[in-house]
Protein backbone atom coordinates (compact mmCIF):
# COMPACT_ATOMS: atom_id res chain seq x y z
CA UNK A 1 175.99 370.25 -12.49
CA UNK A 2 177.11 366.50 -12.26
CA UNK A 3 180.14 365.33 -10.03
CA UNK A 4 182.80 364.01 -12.31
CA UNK A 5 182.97 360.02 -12.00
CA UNK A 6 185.91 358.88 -9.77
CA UNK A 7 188.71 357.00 -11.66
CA UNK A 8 187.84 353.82 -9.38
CA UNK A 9 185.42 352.27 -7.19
CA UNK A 10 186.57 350.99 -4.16
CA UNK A 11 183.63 348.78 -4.11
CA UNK A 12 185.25 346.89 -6.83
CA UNK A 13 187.88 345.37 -4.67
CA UNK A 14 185.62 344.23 -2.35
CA UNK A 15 186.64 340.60 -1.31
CA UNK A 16 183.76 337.95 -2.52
CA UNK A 17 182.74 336.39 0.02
CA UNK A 18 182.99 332.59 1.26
CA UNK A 19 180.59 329.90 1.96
CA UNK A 20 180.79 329.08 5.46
CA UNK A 21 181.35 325.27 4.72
CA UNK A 22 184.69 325.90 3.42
CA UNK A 23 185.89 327.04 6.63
CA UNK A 24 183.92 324.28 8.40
CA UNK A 25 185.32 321.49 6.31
CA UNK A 26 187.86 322.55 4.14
CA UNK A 27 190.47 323.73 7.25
CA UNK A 28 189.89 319.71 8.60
CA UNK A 29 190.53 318.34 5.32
CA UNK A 30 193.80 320.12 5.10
CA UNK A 31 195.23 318.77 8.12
CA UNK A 32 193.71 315.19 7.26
CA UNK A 33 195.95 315.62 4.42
CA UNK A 34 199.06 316.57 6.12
CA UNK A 35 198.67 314.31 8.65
CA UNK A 36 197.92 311.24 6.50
CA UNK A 37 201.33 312.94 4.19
CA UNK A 38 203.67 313.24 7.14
CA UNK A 39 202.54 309.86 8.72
CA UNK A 40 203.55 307.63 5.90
CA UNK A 41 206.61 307.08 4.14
CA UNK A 42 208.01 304.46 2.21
CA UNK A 43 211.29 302.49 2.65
CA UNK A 44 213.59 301.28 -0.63
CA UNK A 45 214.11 297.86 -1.15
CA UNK A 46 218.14 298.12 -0.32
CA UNK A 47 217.23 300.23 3.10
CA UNK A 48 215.96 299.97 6.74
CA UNK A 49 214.03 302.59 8.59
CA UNK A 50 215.47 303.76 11.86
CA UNK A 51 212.58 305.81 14.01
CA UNK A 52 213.04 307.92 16.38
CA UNK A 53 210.61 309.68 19.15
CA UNK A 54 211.36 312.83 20.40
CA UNK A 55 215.14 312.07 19.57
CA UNK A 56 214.88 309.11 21.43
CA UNK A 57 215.61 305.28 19.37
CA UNK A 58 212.60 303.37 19.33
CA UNK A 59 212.16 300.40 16.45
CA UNK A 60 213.43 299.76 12.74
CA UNK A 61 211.17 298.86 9.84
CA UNK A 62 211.68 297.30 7.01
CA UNK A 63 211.01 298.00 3.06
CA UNK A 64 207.70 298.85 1.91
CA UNK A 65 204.85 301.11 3.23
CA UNK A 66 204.98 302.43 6.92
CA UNK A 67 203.88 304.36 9.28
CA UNK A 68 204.91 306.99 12.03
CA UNK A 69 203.67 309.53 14.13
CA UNK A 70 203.71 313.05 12.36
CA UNK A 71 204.36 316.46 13.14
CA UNK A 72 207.72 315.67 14.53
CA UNK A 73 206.38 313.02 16.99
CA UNK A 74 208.87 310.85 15.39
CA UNK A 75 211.42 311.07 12.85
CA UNK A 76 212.83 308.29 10.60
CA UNK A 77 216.23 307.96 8.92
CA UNK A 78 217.00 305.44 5.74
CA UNK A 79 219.64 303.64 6.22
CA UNK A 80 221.30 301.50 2.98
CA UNK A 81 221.99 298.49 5.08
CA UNK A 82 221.67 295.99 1.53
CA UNK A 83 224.42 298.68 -0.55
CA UNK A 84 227.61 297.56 -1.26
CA UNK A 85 229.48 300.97 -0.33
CA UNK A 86 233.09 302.15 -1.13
CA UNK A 87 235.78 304.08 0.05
CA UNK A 88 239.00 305.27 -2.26
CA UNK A 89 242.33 305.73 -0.89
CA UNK A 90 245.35 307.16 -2.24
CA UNK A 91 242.77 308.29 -5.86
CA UNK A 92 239.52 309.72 -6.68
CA UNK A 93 237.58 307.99 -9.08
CA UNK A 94 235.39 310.94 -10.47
CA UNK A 95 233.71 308.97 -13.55
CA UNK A 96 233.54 305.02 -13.62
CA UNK A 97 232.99 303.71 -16.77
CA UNK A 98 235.24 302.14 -19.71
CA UNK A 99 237.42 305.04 -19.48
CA UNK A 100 237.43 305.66 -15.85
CA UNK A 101 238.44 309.80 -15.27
CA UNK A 102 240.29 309.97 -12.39
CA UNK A 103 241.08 313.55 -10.05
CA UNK A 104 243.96 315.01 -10.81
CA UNK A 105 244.58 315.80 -6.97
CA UNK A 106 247.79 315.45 -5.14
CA UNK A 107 246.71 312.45 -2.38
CA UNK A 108 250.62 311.78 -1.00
CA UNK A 109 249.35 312.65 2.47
CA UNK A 110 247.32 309.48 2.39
CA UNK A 111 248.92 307.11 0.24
CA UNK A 112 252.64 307.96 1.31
CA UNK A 113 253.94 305.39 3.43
CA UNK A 114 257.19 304.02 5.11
CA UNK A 115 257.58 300.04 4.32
CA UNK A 116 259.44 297.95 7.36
CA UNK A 117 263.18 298.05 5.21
CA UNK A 118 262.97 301.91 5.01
CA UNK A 119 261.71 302.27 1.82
CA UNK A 120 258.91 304.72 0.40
CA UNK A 121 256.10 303.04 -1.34
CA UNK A 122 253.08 305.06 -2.72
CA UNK A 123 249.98 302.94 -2.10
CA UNK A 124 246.41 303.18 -3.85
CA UNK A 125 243.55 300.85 -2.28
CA UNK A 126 239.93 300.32 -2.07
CA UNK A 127 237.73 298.93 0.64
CA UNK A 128 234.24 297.18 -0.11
CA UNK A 129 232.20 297.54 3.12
CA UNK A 130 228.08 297.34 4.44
CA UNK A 131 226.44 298.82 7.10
CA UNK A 132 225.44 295.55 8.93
CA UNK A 133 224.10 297.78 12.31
CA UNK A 134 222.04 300.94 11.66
CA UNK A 135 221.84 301.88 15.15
CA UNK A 136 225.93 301.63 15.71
CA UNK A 137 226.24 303.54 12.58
CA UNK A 138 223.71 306.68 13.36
CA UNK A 139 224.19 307.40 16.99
CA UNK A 140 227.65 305.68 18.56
CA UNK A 141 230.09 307.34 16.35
CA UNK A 142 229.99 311.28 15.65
CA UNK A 143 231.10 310.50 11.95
CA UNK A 144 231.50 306.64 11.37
CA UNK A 145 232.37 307.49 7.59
CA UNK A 146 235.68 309.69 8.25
CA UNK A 147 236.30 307.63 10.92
CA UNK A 148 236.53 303.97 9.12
CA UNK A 149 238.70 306.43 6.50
CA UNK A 150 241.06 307.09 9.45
CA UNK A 151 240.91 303.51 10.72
CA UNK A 152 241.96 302.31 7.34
CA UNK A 153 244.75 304.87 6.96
CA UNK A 154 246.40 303.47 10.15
CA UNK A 155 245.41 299.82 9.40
CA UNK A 156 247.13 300.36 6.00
CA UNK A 157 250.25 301.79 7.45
CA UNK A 158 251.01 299.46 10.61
CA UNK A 159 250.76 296.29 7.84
CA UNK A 160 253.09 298.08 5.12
CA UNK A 161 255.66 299.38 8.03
CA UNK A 162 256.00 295.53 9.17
CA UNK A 163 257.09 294.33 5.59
CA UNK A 164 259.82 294.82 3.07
CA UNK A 165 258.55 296.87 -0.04
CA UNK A 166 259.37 293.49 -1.79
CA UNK A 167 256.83 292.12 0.29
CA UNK A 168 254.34 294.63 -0.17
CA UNK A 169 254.47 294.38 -3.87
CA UNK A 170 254.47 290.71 -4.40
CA UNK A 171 252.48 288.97 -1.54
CA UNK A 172 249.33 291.48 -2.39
CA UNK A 173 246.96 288.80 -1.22
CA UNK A 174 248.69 288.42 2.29
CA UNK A 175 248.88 292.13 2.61
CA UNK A 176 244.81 292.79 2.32
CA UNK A 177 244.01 289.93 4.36
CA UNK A 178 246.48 291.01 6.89
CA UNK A 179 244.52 294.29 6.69
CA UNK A 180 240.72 293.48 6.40
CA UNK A 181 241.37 291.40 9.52
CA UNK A 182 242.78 294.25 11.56
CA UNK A 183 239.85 296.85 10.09
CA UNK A 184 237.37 294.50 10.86
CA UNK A 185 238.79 293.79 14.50
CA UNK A 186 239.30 297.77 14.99
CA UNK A 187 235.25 298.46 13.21
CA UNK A 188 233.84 296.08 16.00
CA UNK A 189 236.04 297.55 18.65
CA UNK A 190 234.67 301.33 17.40
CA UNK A 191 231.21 299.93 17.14
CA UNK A 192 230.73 301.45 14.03
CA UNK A 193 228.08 298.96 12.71
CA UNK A 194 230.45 298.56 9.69
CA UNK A 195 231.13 295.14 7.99
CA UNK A 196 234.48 294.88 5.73
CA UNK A 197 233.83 292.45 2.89
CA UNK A 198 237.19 293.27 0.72
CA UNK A 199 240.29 295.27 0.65
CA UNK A 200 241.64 295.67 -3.12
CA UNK A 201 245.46 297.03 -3.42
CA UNK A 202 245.21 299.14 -6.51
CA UNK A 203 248.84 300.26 -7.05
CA UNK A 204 251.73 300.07 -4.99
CA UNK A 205 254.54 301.73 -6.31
CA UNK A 206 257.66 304.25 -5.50
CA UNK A 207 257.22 308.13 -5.69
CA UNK A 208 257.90 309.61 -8.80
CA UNK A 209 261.43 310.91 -7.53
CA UNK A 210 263.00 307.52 -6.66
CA UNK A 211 261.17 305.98 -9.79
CA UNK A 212 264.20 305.14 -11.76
CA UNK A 213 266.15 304.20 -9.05
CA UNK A 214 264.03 301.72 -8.06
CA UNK A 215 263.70 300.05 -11.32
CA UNK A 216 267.29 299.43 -11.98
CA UNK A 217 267.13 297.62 -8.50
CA UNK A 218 264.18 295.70 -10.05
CA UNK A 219 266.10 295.37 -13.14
CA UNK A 220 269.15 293.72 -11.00
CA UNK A 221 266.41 291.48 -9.32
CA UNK A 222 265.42 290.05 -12.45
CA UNK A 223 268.28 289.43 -13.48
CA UNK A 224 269.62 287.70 -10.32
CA UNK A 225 266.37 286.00 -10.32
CA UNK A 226 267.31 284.89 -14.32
CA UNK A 227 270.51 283.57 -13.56
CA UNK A 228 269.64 281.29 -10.27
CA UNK A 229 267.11 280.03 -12.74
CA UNK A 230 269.37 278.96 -15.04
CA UNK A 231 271.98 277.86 -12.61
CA UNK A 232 268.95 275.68 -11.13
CA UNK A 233 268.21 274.06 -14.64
CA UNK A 234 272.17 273.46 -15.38
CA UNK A 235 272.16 271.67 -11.70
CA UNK A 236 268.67 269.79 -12.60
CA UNK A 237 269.85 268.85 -15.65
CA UNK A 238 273.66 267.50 -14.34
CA UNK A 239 273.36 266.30 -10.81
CA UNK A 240 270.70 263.41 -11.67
CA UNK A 241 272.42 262.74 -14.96
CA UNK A 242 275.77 262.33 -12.28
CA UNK A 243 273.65 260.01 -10.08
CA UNK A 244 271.88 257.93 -12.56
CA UNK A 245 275.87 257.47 -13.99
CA UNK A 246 276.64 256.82 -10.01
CA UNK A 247 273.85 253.88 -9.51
CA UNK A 248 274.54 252.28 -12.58
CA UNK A 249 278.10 251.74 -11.74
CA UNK A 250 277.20 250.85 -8.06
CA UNK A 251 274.95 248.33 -9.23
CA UNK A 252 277.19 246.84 -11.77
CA UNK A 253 279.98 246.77 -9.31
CA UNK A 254 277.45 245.11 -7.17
CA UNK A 255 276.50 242.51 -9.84
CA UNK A 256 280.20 242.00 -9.99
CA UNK A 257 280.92 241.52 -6.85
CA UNK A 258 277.78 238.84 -6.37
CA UNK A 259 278.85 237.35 -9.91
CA UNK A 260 282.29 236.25 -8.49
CA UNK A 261 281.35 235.31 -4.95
CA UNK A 262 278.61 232.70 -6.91
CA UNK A 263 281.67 231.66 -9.09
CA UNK A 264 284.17 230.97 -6.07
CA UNK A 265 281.08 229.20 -4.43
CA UNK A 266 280.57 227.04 -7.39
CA UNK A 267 284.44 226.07 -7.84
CA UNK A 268 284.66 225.68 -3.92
CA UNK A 269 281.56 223.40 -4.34
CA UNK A 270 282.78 221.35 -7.02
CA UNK A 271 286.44 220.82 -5.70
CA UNK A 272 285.03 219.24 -2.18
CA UNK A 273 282.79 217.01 -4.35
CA UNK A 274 286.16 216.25 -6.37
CA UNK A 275 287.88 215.45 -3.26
CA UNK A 276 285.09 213.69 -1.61
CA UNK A 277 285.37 211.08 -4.60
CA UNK A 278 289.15 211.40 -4.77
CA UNK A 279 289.34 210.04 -1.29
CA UNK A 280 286.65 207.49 -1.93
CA UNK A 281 288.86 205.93 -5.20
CA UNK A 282 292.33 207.43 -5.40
CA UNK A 283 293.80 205.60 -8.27
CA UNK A 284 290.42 206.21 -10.02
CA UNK A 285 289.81 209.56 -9.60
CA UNK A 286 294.06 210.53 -10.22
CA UNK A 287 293.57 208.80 -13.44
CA UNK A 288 290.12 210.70 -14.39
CA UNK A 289 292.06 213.98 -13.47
CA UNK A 290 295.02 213.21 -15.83
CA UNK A 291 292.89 212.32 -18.87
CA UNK A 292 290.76 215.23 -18.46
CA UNK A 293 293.65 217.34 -18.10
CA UNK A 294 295.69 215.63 -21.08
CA UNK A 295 291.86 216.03 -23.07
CA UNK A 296 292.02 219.84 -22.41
CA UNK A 297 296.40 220.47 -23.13
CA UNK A 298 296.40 218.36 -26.01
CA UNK A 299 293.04 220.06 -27.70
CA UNK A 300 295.77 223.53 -27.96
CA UNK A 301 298.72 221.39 -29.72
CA UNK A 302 299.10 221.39 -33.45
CA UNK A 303 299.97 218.30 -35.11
CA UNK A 304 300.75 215.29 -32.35
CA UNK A 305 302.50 211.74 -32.95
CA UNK A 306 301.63 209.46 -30.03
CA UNK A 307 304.29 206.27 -29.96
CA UNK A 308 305.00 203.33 -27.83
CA UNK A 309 308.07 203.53 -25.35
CA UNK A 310 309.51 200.76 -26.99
CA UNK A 311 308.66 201.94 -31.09
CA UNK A 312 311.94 202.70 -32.64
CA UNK A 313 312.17 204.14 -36.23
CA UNK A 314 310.03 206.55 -35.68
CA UNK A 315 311.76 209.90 -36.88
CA UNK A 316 311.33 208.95 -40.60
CA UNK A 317 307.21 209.14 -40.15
CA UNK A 318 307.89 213.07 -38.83
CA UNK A 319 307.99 215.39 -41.69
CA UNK A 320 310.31 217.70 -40.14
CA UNK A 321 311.29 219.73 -42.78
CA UNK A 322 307.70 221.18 -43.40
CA UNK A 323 307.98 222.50 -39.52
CA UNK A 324 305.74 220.19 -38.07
CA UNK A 325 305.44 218.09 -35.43
């Protein structure tokens, strides 16, 4: 009778079998390969390579191909020395573009702050910074990026606590040089291997509360501001008018005053020369003086009859009853 036929052969799951070269070069090739994989690694154009060995800082490298020893020999970390990074303060920028979306989050506990004349001001800013040190920036500070956020939160405050809110929101310019100055000075101090290259006041303006408040003081501002202007023009326009009206008299008084000084000269000249011929000829001169003077009287008188002292008869040659002379 025949045995029935199992339902499988164990024979069939025999494994094949292997060549003996893949073992002899196949198990080399494999760690060619992850040795050649692990030992080169390429650095972005905007980057530097820091290496480390066994933990331990040893060299930087620059863009392009390099090498390092692998299998944890020596590590390497990119660092973005040639990016232009940013930090946001007081806002969250969530998608930059031609309509920016924003975050809707509540950031008062940043951008709160208490200006030097007691005032609240809610302030927005950005900083533009590099990483000009790798080294600084991986090992001397624990977190470099939260703290240059912290450093700029107290930078930000000290420089808006010395100045009026007036101050803060119309000498912008002063305020972030005032401030990148400070950072900068407080980065180096840190050693964070940071370099600040701007500080950009977005917004400075009062909580929402005080809002209206604060613009009817602006309101009153502008307005005082309005009417000093105007005051200013009526003064520029009447004050040099006044003075120009001033000089010109001065100077005619002047011209006056020189006009009748020349004339007294003149008529103080002439009478010495008058009495420095009188006393050379008396009788002369007396005689030139009383035709000159008779010249100039009788020139004013109407009709005139000129007679001898001895002429009698002379009353019918005067037509007196016409009124003349």
């Amino acid at each position: 009778m025949q045995q029935p036929k199992p339902p499988f052969d164990l024979n069939d799951f025999r494994p094949p079998s292997v060549p003996r070269n893949v073992f002899r070069y196949g198990i080399p090739l494999v760690l060619i390969i992850l040795f050649l994989s692990s030992s080169f690694f390429t650095v972005a154009p905007e980057e530097v390579g820091v290496i480390l060995r066994f933990g331990e800082y040893t060299r930087e490298v620059q863009p392009g191909l390099n090498f390092k020893w692998p299998m944890g020999v020596e590590a390497v970390y990119k660092v973005p020395v040639r990016t232009q990074l940013k930090e946001e303060f007081g806002f969250e920028t969530l998608e930059a573009g031609v309509r920016s979306r924003f975050s809707d989050r509540n950031f008062e506990d940043v951008s709160l702050m208490l200006s030097g004349d007691l005032n609240i001001a809610e302030v927005e800013w950005i900083v533009q910074y590099r990483i000009k040190d790798p080294y600084n920036y991986l090992f001397r500070v624990r977190n470099a990026r939260q703290t240059f956020r912290d450093i700029n939160e107290a930078i930000m405050r000290e420089v808006v606590g010395d100045r009026t809110i007036n101050e803060v929101l119309n000498i912008r310019a002063e305020v972030e040089a005032t401030v990148k100055v400070k950072m900068q000075e407080l980065v180096d101090q840190y050693e964070l291997g940071f370099e600040v290259e701007q500080v950009q006041l977005q917004s400075v303006t009062p909580p929402d509360p005080v809002k209206p408040a604060f613009n009817e003081v602006n309101e009153a501002e502008q307005e005082k501001e309005k009417l000093i202007n105007q005051a200013q023009g009526e003064y520029n326009k009447i004050i040099p008018k006044a003075r120009g009206e001033a000089a010109r008299t001065i100077e005619e008084a002047r011209g006056y005053a020189l006009e009748r000084v020349n004339n007294a000269k003149g008529d103080a000249a002439r009478f010495n020369a008058l009495y420095s011929e009188y006393r050379k000829a008396k009788e002369v001169t007396r005689q030139r003086l009383y035709l000159e003077t008779l010249d100039k009287v009788l020139q004013r008188v109407g009709k005139k009859v000129i007679t001898d002292e001895a002429g009698t008869g002379v009353l019918p040659l005067l037509d007196l009853n016409k009124g003349g002379q």
